[in-house]
N, C-alpha and C. Protein backbone atom coordinates (compact mmCIF):
# COMPACT_ATOMS: atom_id res chain seq x y z
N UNK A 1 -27.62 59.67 -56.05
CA UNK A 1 -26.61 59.29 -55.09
C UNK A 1 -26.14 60.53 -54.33
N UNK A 2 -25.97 60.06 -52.75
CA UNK A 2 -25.55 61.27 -52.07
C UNK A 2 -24.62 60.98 -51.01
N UNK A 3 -23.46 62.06 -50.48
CA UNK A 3 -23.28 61.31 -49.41
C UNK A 3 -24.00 61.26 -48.22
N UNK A 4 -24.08 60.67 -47.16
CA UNK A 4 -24.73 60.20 -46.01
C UNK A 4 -24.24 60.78 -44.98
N UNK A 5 -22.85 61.07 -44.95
CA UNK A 5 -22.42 61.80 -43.42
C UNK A 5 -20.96 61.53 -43.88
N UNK A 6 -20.31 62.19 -43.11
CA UNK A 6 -18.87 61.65 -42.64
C UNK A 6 -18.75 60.73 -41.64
N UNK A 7 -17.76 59.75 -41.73
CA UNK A 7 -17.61 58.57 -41.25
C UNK A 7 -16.35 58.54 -40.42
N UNK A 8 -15.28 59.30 -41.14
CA UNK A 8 -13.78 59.47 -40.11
C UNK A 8 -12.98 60.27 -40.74
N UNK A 9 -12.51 60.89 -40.28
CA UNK A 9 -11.29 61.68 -40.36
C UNK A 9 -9.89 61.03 -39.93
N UNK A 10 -8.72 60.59 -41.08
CA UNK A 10 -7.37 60.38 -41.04
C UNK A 10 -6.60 61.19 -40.90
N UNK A 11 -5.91 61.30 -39.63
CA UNK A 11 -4.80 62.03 -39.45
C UNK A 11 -3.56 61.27 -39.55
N UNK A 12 -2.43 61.66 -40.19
CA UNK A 12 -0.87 61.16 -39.90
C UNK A 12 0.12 61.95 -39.09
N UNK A 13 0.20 60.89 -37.89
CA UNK A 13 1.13 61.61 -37.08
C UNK A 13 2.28 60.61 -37.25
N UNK A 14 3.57 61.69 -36.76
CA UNK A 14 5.10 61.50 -36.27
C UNK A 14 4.93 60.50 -35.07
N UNK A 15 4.44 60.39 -34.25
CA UNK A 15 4.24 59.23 -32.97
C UNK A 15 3.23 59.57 -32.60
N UNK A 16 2.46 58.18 -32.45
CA UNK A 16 1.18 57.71 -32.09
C UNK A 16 0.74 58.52 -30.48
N UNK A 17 1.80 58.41 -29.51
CA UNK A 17 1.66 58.37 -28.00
C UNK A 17 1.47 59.92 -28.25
N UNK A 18 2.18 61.26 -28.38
CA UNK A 18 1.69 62.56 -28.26
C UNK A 18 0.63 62.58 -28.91
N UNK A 19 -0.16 61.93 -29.91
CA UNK A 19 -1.15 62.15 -31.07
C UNK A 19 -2.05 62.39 -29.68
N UNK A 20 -2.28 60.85 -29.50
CA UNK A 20 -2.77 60.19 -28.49
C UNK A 20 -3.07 61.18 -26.87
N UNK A 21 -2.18 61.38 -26.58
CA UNK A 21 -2.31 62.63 -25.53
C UNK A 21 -2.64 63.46 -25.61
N UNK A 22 -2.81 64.10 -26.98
CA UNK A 22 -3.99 65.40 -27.31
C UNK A 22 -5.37 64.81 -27.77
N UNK A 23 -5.44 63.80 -28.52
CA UNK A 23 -7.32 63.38 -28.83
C UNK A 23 -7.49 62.54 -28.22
N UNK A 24 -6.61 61.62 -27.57
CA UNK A 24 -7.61 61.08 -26.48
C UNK A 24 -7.28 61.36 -25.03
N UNK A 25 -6.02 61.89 -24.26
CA UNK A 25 -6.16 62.15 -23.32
C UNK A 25 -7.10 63.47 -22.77
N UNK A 26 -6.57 64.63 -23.82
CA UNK A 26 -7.20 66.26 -23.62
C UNK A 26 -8.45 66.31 -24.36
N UNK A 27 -8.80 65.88 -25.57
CA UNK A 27 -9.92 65.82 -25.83
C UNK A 27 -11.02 65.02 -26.21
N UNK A 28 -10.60 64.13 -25.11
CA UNK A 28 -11.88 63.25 -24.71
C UNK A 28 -12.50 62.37 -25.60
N UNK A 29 -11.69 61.98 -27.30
CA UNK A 29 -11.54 60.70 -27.85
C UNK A 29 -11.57 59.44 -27.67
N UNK A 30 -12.25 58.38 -27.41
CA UNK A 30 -12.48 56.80 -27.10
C UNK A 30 -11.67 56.20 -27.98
N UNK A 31 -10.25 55.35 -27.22
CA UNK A 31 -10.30 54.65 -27.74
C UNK A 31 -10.78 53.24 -28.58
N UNK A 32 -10.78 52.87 -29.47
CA UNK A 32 -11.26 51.53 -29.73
C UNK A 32 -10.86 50.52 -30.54
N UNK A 33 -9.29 50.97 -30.86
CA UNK A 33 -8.46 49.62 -31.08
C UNK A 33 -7.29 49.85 -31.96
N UNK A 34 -6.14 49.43 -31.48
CA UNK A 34 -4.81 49.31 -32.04
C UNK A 34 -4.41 48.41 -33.21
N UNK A 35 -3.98 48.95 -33.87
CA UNK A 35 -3.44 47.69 -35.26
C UNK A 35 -2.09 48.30 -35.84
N UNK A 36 -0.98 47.69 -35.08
CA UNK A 36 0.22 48.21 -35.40
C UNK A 36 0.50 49.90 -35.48
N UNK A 37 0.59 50.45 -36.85
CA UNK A 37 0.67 52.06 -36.72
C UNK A 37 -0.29 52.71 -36.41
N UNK A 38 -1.34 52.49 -36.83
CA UNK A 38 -3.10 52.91 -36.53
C UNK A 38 -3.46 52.89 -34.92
N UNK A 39 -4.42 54.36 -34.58
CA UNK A 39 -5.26 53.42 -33.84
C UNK A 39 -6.13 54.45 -33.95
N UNK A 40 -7.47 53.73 -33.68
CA UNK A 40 -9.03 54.39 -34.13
C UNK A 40 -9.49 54.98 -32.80
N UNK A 41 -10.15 55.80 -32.60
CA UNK A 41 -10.36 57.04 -31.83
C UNK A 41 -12.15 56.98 -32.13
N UNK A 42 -13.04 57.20 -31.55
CA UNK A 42 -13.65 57.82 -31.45
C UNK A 42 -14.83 58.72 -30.90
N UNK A 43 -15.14 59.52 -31.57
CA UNK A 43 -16.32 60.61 -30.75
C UNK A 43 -16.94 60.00 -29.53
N UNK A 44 -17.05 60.56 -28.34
CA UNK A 44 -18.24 59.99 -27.09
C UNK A 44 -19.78 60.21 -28.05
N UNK A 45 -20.32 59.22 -27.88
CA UNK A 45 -21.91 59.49 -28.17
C UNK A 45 -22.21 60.39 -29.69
N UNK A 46 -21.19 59.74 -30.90
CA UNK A 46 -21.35 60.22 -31.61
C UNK A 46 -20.61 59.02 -32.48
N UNK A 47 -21.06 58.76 -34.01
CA UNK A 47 -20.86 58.15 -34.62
C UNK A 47 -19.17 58.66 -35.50
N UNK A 48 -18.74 59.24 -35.36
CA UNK A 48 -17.78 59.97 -36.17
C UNK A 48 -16.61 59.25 -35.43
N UNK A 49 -15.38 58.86 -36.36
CA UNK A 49 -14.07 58.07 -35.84
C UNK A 49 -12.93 58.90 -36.58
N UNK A 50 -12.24 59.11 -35.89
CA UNK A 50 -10.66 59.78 -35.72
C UNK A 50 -9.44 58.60 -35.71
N UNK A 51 -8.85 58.37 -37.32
CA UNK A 51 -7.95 57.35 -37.38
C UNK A 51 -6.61 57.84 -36.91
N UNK A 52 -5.68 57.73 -36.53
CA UNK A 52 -4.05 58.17 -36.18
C UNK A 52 -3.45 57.44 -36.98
N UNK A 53 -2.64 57.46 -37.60
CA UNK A 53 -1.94 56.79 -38.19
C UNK A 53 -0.18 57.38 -38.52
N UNK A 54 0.39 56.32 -38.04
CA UNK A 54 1.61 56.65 -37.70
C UNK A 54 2.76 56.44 -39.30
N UNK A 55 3.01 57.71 -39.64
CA UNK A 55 3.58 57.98 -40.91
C UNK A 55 3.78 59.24 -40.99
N UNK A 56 4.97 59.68 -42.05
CA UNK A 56 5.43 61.07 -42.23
C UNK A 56 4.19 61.82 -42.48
N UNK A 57 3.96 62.80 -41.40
CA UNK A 57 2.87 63.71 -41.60
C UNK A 57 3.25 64.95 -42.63
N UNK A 58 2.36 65.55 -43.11
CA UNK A 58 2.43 66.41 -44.32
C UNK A 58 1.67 67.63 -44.18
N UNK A 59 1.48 68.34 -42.64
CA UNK A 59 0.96 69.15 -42.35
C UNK A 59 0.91 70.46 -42.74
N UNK A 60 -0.04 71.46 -42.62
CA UNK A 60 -0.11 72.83 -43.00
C UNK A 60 -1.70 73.84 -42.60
N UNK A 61 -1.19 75.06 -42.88
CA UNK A 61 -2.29 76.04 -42.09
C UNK A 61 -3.30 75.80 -43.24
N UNK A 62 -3.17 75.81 -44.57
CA UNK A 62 -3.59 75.90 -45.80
C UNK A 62 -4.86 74.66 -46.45
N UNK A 63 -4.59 72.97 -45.46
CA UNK A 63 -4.92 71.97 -45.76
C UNK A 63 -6.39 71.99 -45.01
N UNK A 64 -6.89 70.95 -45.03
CA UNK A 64 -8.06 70.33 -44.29
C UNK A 64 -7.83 70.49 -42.84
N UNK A 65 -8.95 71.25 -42.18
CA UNK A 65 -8.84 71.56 -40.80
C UNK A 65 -10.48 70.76 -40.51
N UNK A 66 -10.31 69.88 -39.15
CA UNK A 66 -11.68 69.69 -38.26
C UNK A 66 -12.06 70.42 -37.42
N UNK A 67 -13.21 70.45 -37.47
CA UNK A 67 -13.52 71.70 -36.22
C UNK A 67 -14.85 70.64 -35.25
N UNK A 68 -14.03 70.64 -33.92
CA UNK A 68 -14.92 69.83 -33.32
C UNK A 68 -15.59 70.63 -32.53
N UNK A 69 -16.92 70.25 -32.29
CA UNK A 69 -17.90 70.67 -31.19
C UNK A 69 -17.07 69.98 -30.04
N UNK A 70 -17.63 70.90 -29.29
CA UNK A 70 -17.10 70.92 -27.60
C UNK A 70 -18.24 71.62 -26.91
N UNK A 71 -18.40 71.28 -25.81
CA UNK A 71 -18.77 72.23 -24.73
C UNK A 71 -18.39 73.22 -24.07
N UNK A 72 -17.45 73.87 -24.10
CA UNK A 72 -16.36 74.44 -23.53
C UNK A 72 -15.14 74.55 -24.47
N UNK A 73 -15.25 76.03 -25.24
CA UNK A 73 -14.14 75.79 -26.00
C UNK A 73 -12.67 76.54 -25.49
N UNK A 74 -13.14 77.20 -24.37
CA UNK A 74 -11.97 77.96 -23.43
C UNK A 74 -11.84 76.87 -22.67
N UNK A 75 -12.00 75.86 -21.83
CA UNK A 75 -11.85 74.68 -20.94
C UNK A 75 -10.66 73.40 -21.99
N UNK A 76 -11.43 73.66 -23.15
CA UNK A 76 -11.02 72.30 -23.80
C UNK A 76 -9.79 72.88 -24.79
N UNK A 77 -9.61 74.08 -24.87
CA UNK A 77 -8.35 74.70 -25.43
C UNK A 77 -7.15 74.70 -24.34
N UNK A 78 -7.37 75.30 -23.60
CA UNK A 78 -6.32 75.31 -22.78
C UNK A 78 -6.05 73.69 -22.07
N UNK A 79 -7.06 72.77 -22.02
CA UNK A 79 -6.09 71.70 -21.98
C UNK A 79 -5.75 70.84 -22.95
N UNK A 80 -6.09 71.10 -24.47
CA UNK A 80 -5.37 70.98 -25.31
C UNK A 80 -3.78 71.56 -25.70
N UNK A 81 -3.86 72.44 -25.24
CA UNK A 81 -2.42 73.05 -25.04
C UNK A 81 -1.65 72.16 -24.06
N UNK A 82 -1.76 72.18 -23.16
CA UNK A 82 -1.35 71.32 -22.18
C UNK A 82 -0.96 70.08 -22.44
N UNK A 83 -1.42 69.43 -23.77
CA UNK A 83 -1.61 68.50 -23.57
C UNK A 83 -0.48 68.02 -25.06
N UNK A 84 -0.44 69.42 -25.23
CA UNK A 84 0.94 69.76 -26.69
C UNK A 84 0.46 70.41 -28.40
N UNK A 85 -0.51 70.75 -27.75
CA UNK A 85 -1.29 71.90 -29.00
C UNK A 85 -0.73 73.07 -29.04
N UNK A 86 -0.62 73.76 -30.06
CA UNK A 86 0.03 74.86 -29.96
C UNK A 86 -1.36 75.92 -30.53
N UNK A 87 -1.64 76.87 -29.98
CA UNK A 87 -2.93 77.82 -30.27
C UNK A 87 -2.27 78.81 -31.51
N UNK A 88 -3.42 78.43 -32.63
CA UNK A 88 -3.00 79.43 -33.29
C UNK A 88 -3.77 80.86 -33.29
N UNK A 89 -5.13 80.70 -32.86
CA UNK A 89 -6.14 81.90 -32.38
C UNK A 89 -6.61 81.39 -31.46
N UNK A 90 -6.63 82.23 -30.14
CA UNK A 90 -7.49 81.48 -29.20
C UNK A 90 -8.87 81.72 -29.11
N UNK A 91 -9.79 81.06 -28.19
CA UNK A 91 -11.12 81.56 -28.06
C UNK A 91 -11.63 82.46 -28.14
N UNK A 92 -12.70 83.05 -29.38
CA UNK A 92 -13.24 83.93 -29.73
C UNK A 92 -14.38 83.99 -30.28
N UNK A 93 -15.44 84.85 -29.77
CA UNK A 93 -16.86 84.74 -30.53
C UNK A 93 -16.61 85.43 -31.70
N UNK A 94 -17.02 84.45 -32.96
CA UNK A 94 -17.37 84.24 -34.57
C UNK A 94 -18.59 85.14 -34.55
N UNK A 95 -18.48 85.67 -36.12
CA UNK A 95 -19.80 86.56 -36.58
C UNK A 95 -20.40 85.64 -36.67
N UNK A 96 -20.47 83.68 -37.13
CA UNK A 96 -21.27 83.19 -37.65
C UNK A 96 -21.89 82.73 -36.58
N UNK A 97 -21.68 83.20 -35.03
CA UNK A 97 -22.75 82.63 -33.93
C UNK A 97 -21.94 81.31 -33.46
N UNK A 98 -20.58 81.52 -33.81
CA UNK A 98 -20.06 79.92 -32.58
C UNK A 98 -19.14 80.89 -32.18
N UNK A 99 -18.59 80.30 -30.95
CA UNK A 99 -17.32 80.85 -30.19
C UNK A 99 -16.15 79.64 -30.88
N UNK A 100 -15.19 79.99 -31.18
CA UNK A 100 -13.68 78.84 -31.65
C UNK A 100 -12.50 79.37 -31.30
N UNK A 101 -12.03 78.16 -31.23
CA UNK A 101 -10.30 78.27 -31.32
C UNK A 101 -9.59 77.62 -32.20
N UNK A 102 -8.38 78.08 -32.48
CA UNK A 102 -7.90 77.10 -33.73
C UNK A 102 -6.18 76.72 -33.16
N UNK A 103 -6.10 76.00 -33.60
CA UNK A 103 -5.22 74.85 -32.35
C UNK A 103 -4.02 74.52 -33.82
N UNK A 104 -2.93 74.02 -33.62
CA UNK A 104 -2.44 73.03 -34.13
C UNK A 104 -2.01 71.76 -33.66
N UNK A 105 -2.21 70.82 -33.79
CA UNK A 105 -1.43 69.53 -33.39
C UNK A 105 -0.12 69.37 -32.91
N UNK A 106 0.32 67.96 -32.48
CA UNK A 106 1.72 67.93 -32.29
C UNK A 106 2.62 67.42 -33.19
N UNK A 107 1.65 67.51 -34.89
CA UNK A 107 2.24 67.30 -35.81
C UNK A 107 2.26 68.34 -37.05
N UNK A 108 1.80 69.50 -36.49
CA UNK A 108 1.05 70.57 -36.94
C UNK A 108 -0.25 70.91 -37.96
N UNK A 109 -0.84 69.72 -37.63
CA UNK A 109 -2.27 69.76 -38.16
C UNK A 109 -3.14 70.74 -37.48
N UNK A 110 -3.94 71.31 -38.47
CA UNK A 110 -4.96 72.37 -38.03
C UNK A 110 -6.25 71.90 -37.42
N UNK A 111 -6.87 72.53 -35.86
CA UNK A 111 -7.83 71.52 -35.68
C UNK A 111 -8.67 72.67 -34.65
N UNK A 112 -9.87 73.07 -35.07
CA UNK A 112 -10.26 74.00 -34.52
C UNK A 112 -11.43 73.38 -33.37
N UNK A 113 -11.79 74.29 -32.52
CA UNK A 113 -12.70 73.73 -30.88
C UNK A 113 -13.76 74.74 -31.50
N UNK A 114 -15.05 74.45 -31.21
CA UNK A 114 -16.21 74.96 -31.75
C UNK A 114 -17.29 74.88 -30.27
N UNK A 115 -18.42 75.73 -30.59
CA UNK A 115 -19.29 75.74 -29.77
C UNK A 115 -20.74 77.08 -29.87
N UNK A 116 -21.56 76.84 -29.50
CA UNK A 116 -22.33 78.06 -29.36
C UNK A 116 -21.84 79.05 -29.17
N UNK A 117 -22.03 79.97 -29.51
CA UNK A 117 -21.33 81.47 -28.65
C UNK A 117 -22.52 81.90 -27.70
N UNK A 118 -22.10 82.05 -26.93
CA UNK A 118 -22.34 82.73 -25.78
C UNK A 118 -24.20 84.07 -25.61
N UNK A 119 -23.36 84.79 -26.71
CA UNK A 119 -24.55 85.47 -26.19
C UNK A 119 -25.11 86.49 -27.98
């Protein structure tokens, strides 16, 4: 027995609507359906789903962080900020060969932007 992949990542946010304005307005999250506190999110052209769920969040630097691929992790940081992220490192090429940023939420969940590095 093994696992197969990851399937979704649960986040708990303080209100749904700012959640919402950082993964799906700034970073480009699909919605795909509301059920009272919940609503499911997910990846463009990728099987992976992002739950929200509206409940006392229990955030920290220390916990489970996602690190999403992006295309653009200087493009998609700064309008994550914008969008009510707070940067905790900004864009920088990694020894391990990606460029990242590491972001917090608007509930202060840790959530890092990933990508090739550059050169």
């Amino acid at each position: 027995m093994t696992v197969r992949g990851l399937r979704r990542i649960i986040v708990s946010v303080a209100e749904l609507d700012p959640a919402l304005h950082l993964y799906r307005d700034a970073l480009g999250f699909v919605e795909q359906y509301r059920a009272g506190d919940v609503v499911m999110l997910q990846v463009p052209d990728g099987d992976l789903q992002l739950l929200l769920h509206q409940r006392p969040p229990t955030p920290g630097m220390a916990g489970v962080a996602a690190a999403l691929l992006v295309d653009d992790v200087d493009a998609m940081t700064a309008a994550a900020e914008r969008a009510g992220a707070i940067i905790a490192a900004p864009p920088a090429d990694q020894p391990w060969g990606e460029r990242q940023s590491v972001l917090t939420d608007p509930d202060g969940h840790v959530l890092c932007l990933v990508s090739p590095a550059n050169g």
